[in-house]
Each structure stands twice: as structure tokens, then as C-alpha cells.
N, C-alpha and C. Protein backbone atom coordinates (compact mmCIF):
# COMPACT_ATOMS: atom_id res chain seq x y z
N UNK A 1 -122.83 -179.29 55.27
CA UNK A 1 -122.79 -178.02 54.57
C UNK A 1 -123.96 -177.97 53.61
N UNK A 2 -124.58 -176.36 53.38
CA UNK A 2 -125.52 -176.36 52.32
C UNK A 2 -125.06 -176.70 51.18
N UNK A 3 -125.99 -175.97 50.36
CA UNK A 3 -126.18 -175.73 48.78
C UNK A 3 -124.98 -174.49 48.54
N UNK A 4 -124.36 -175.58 47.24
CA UNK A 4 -122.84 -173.70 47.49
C UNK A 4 -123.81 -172.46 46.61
N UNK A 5 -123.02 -171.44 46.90
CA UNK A 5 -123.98 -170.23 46.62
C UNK A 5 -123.27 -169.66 45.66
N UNK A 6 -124.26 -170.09 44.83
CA UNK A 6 -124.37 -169.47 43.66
C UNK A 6 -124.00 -168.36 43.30
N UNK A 7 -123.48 -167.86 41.92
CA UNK A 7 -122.82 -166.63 41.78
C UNK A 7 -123.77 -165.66 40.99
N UNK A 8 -123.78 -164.59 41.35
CA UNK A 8 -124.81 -163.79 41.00
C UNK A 8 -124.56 -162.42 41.38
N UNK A 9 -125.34 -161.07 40.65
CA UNK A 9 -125.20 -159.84 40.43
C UNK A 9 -126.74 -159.28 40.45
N UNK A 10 -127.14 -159.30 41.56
CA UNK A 10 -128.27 -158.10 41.56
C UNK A 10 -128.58 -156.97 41.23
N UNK A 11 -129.11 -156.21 40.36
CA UNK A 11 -128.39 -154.71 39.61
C UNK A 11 -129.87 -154.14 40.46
N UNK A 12 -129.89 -153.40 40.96
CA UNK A 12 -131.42 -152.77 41.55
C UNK A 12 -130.79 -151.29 41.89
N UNK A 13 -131.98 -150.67 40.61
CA UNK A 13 -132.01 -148.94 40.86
C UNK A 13 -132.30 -148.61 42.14
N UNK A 14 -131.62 -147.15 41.95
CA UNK A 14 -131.29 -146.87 43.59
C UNK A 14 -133.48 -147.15 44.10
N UNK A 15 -133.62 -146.94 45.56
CA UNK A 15 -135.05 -146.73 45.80
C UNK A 15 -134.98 -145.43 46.26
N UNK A 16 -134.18 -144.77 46.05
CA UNK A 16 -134.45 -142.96 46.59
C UNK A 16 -134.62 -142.47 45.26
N UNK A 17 -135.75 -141.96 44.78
CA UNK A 17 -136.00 -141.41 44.17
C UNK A 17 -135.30 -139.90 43.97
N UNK A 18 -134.65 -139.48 44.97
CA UNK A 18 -134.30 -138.46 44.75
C UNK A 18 -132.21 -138.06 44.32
N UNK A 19 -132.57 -140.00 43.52
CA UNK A 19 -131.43 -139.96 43.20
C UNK A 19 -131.19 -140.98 42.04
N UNK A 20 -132.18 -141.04 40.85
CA UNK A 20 -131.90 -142.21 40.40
C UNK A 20 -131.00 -142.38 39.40
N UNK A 21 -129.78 -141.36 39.28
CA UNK A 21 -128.61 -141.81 38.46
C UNK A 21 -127.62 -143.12 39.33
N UNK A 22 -128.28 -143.39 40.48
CA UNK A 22 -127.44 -144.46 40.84
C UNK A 22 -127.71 -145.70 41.14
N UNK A 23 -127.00 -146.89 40.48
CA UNK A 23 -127.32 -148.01 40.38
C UNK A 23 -126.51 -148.76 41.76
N UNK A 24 -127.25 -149.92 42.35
CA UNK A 24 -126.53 -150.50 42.98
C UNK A 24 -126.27 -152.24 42.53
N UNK A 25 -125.06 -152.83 43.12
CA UNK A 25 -124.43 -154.09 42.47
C UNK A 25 -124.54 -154.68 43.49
N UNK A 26 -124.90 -155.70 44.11
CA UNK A 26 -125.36 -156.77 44.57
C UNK A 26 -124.34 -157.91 44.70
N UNK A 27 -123.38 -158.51 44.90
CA UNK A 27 -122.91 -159.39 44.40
C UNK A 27 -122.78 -160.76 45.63
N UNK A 28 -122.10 -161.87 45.56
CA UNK A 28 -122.10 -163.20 46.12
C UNK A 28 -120.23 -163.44 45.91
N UNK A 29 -119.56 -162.12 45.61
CA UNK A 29 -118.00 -162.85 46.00
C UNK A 29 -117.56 -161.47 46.44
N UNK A 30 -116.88 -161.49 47.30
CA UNK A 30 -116.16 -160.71 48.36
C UNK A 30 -115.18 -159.62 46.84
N UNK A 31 -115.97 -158.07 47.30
CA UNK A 31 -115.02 -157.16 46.14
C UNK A 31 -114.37 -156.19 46.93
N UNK A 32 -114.63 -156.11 48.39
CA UNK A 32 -113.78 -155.04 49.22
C UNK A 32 -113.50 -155.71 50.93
N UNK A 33 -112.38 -155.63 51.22
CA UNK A 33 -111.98 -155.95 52.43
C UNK A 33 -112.42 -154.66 53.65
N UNK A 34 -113.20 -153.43 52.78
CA UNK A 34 -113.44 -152.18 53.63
C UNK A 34 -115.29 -152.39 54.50
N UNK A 35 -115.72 -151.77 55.00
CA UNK A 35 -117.17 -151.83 55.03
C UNK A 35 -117.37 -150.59 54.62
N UNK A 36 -116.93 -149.60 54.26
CA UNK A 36 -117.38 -148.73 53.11
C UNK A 36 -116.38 -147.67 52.76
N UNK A 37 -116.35 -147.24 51.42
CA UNK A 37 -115.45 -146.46 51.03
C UNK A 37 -116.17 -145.55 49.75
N UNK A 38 -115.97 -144.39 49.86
CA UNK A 38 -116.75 -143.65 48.81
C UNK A 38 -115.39 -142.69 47.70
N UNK A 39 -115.54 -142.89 46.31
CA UNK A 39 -114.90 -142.29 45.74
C UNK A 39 -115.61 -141.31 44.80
N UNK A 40 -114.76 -140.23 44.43
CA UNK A 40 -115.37 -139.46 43.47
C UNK A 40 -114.75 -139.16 42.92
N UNK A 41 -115.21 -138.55 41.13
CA UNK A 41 -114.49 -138.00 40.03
C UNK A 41 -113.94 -136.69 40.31
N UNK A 42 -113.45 -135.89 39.99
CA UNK A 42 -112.09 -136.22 39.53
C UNK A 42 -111.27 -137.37 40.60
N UNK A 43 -110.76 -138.90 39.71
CA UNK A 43 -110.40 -139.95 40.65
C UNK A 43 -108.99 -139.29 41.52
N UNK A 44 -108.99 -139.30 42.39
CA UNK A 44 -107.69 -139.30 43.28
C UNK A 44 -107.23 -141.12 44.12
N UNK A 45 -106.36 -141.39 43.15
CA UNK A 45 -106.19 -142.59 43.23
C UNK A 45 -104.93 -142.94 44.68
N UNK A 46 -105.04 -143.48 45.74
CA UNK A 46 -103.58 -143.36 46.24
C UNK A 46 -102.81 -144.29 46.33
N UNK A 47 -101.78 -144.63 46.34
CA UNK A 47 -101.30 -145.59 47.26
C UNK A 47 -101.39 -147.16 47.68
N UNK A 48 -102.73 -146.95 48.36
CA UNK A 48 -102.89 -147.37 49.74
C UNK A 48 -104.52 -148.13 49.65
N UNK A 49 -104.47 -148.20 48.18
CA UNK A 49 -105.89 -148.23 47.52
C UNK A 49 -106.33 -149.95 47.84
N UNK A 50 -104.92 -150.96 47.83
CA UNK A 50 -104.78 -152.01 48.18
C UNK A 50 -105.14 -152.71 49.50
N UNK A 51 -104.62 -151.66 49.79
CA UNK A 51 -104.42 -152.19 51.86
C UNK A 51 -105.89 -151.31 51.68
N UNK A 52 -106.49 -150.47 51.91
CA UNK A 52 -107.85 -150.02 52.14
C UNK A 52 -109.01 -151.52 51.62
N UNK A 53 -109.34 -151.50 50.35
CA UNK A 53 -110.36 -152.37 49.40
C UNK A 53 -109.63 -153.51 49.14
N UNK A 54 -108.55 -153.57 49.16
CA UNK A 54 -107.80 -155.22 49.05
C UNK A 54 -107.87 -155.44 47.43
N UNK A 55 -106.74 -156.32 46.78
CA UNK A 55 -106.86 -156.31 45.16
C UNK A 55 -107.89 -156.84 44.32
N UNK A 56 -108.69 -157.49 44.73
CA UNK A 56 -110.07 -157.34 44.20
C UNK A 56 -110.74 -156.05 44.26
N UNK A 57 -110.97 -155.41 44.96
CA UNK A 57 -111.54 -153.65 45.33
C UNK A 57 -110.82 -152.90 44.27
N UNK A 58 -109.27 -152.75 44.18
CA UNK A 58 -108.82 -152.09 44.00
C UNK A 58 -108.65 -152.54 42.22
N UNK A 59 -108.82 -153.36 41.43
CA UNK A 59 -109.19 -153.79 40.32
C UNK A 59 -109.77 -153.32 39.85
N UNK A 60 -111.50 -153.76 40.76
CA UNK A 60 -112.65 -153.17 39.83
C UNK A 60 -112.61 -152.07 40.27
N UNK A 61 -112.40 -151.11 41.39
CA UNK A 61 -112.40 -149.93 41.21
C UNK A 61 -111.99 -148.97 39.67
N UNK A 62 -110.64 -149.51 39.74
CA UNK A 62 -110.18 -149.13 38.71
C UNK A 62 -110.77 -149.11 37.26
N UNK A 63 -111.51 -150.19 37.15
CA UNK A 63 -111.96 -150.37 35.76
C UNK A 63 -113.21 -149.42 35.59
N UNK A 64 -113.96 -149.68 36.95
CA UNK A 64 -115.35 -148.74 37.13
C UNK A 64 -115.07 -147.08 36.77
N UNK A 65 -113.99 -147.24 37.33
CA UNK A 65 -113.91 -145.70 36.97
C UNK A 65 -113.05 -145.31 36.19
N UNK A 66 -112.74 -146.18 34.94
CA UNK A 66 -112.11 -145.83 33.87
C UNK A 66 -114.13 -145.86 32.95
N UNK A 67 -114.68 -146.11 33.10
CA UNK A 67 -116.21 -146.23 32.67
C UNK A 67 -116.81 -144.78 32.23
N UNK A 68 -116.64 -144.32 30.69
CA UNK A 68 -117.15 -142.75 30.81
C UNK A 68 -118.38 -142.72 31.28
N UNK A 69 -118.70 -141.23 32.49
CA UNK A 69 -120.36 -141.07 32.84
C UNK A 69 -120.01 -141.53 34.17
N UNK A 70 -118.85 -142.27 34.58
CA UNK A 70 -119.07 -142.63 36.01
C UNK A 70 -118.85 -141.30 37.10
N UNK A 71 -119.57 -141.21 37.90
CA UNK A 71 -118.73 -139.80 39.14
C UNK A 71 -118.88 -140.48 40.47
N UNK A 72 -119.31 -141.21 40.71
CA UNK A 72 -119.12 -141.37 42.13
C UNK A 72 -119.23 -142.81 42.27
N UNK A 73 -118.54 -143.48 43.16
CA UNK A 73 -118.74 -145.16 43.46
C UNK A 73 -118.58 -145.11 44.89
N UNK A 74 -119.61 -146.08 45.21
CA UNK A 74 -119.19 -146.54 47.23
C UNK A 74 -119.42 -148.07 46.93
N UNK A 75 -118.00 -148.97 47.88
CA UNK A 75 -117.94 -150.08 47.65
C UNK A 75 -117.91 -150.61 49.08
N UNK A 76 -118.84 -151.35 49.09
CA UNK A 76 -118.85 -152.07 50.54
C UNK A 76 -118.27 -153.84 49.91
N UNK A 77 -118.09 -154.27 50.80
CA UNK A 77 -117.88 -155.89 51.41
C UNK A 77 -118.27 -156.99 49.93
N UNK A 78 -119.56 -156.53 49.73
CA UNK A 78 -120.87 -157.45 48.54
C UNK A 78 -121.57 -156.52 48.28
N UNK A 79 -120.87 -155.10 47.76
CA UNK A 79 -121.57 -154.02 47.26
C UNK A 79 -121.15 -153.33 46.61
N UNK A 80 -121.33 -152.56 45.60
CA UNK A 80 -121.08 -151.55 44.57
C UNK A 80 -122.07 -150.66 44.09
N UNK A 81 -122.40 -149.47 44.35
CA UNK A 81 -123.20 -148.70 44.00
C UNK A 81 -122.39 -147.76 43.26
N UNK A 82 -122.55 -147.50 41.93
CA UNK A 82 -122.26 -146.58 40.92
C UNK A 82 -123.30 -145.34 40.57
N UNK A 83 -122.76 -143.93 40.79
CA UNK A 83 -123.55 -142.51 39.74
C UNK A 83 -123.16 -142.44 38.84
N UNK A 84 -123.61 -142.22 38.13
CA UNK A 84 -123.49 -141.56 36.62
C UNK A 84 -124.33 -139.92 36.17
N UNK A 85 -123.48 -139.20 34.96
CA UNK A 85 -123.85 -138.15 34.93
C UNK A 85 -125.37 -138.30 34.41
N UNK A 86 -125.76 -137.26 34.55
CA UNK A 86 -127.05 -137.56 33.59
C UNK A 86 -127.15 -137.34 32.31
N UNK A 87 -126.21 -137.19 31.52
CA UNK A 87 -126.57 -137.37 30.00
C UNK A 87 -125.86 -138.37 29.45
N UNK A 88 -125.40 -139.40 30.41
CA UNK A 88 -124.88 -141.01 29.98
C UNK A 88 -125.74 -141.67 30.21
N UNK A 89 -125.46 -142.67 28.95
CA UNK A 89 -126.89 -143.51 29.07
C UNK A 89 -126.52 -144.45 29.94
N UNK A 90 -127.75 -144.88 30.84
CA UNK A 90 -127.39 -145.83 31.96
C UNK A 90 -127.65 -147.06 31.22
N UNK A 91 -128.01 -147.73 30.28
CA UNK A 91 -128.27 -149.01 29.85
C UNK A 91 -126.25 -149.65 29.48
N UNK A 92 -126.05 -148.47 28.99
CA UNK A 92 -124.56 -148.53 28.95
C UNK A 92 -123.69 -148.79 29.72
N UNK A 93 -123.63 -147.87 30.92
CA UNK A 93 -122.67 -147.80 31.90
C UNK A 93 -122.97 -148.96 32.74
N UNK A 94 -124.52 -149.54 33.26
CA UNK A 94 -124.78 -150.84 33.49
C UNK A 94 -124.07 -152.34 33.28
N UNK A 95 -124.09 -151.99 31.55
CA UNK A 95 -123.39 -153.01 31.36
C UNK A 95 -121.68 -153.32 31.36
N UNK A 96 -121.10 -151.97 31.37
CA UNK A 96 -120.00 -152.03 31.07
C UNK A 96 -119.58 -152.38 32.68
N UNK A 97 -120.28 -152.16 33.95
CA UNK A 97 -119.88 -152.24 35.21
C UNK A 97 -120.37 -153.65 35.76
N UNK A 98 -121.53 -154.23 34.76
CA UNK A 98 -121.18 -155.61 34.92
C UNK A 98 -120.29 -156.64 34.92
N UNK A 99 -119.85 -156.28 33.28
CA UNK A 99 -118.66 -156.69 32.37
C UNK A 99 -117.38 -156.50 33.75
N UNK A 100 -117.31 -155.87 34.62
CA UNK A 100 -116.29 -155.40 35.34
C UNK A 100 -116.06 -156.54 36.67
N UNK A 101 -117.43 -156.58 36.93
CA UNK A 101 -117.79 -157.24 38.01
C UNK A 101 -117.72 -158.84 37.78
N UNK A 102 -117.97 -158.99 36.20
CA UNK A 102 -118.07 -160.64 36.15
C UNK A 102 -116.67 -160.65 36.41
N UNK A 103 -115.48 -160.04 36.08
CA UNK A 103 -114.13 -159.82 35.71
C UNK A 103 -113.82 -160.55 37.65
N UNK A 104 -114.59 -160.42 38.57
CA UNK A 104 -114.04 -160.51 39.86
C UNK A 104 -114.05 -161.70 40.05
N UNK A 105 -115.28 -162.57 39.44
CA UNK A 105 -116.13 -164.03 39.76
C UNK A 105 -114.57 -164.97 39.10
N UNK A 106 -113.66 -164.47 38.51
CA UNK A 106 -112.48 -165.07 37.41
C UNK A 106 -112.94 -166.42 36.41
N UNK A 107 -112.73 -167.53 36.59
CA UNK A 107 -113.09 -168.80 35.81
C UNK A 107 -114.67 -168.89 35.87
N UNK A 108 -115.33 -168.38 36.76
CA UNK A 108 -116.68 -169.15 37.12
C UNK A 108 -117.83 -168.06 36.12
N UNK A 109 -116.83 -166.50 36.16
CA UNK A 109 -117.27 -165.31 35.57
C UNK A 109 -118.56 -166.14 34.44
N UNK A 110 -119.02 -167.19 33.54
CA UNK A 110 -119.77 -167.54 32.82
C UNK A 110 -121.11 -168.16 33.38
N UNK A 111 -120.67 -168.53 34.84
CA UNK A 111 -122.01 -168.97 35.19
C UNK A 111 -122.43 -167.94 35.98
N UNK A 112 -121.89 -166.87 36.20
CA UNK A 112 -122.56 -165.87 36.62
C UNK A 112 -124.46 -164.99 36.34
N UNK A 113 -125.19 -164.99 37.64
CA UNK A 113 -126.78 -164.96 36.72
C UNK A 113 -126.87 -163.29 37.15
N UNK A 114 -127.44 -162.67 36.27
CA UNK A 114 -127.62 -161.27 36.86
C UNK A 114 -129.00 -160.83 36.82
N UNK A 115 -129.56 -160.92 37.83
CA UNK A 115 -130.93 -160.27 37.99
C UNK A 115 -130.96 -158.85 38.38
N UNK A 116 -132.08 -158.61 37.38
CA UNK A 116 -132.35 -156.82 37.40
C UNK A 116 -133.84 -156.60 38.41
N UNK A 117 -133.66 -155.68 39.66
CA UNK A 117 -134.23 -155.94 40.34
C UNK A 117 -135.30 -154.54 40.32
């Protein structure tokens, strides 16, 4: 077996310019059992939010979008891409959706490295 892999958070602005209220999350531990799922504000939460994204998904979902400024999230597999409105500051909402994400890594959450890409 390799080198174990390291835990880490890639934060890299969107590359479409014709959209850069949205950040994408990068990550190295499994946050959705879906290969993609897109939500939007006003949240319509269901059910079924479990069995869709699995309780890791359905966690940070939750927290992400308790995040004022958030409107839209799509969560893949080792992905999280967050919008925000445009008169929230993104240095903010960044961090607070980090803070969310280390929340997934649980005990190890400190050696977590986050490169801004």
C-alpha cells in the first residue's frame, strides 16, 4: 500500500468567469454517497435527504446552508461547490464553509491542510 492520503480542502474559485460568486471545495473524505445533487434557497429540506447524500452529506448540507449569503450548493462524491449572493462577503462565507467541512474530517479535522487554488 501507498502513502495514506492526506487530508485536505482545495478551495478554487469557480474558472467560469461568468460566475464568480461560486466557490468550489475539493476535499479527500467521502461527503456524499450521490454523484450529484443540486440545492437551492429557499432550502426545501426532505425526508430522504439521508438515503439521497448519506449522513455525512446530509450534515454539512445542513450547516452550509444554515451559512447567511448561501443560495445554491451542488455536492458531488469529493465535492462541494457553494453561491453566494453578491453582497456577502465571500472571504466570510469561505471560511465559515470550511469550518463546516473540517467538521466532516471528525478527530483528524486539525491536520487538515487547505489550499487556496
Amino acid at each position: 500500500m501507498g502513502e495514506p492520503i492526506k487530508n485536505k480542502i482545495i478551495v478554487q474559485t469557480n474558472p467560469n468567469p461568468a460566475d464568480p460568486d461560486t466557490t468550489i471545495y475539493h476535499v479527500t473524505k467521502k461527503i456524499s454517497n450521490s454523484s450529484l445533487k443540486h440545492f437551492q434557497s429557499p432550502w426545501n429540506i426532505d425526508e430522504d435527504l439521508k438515503k439521497t447524500v448519506g449522513r455525512v452529506g446530509a450534515t454539512l448540507l445542513r450547516k452550509v446552508m444554515n451559512i447567511p449569503g448561501v443560495t445554491d450548493i451542488f455536492i458531488k462524491t469529493y465535492e462541494l461547490s457553494v453561491t453566494k449572493g453578491k453582497a456577502f462577503d465571500d472571504e466570510v462565507i469561505k471560511s465559515q464553509v470550511i469550518e463546516a467541512l473540517k467538521e466532516v474530517f471528525g478527530d483528524e479535522a486539525k491536520q487538515v491542510e487547505v489550499v487556496y487554488l
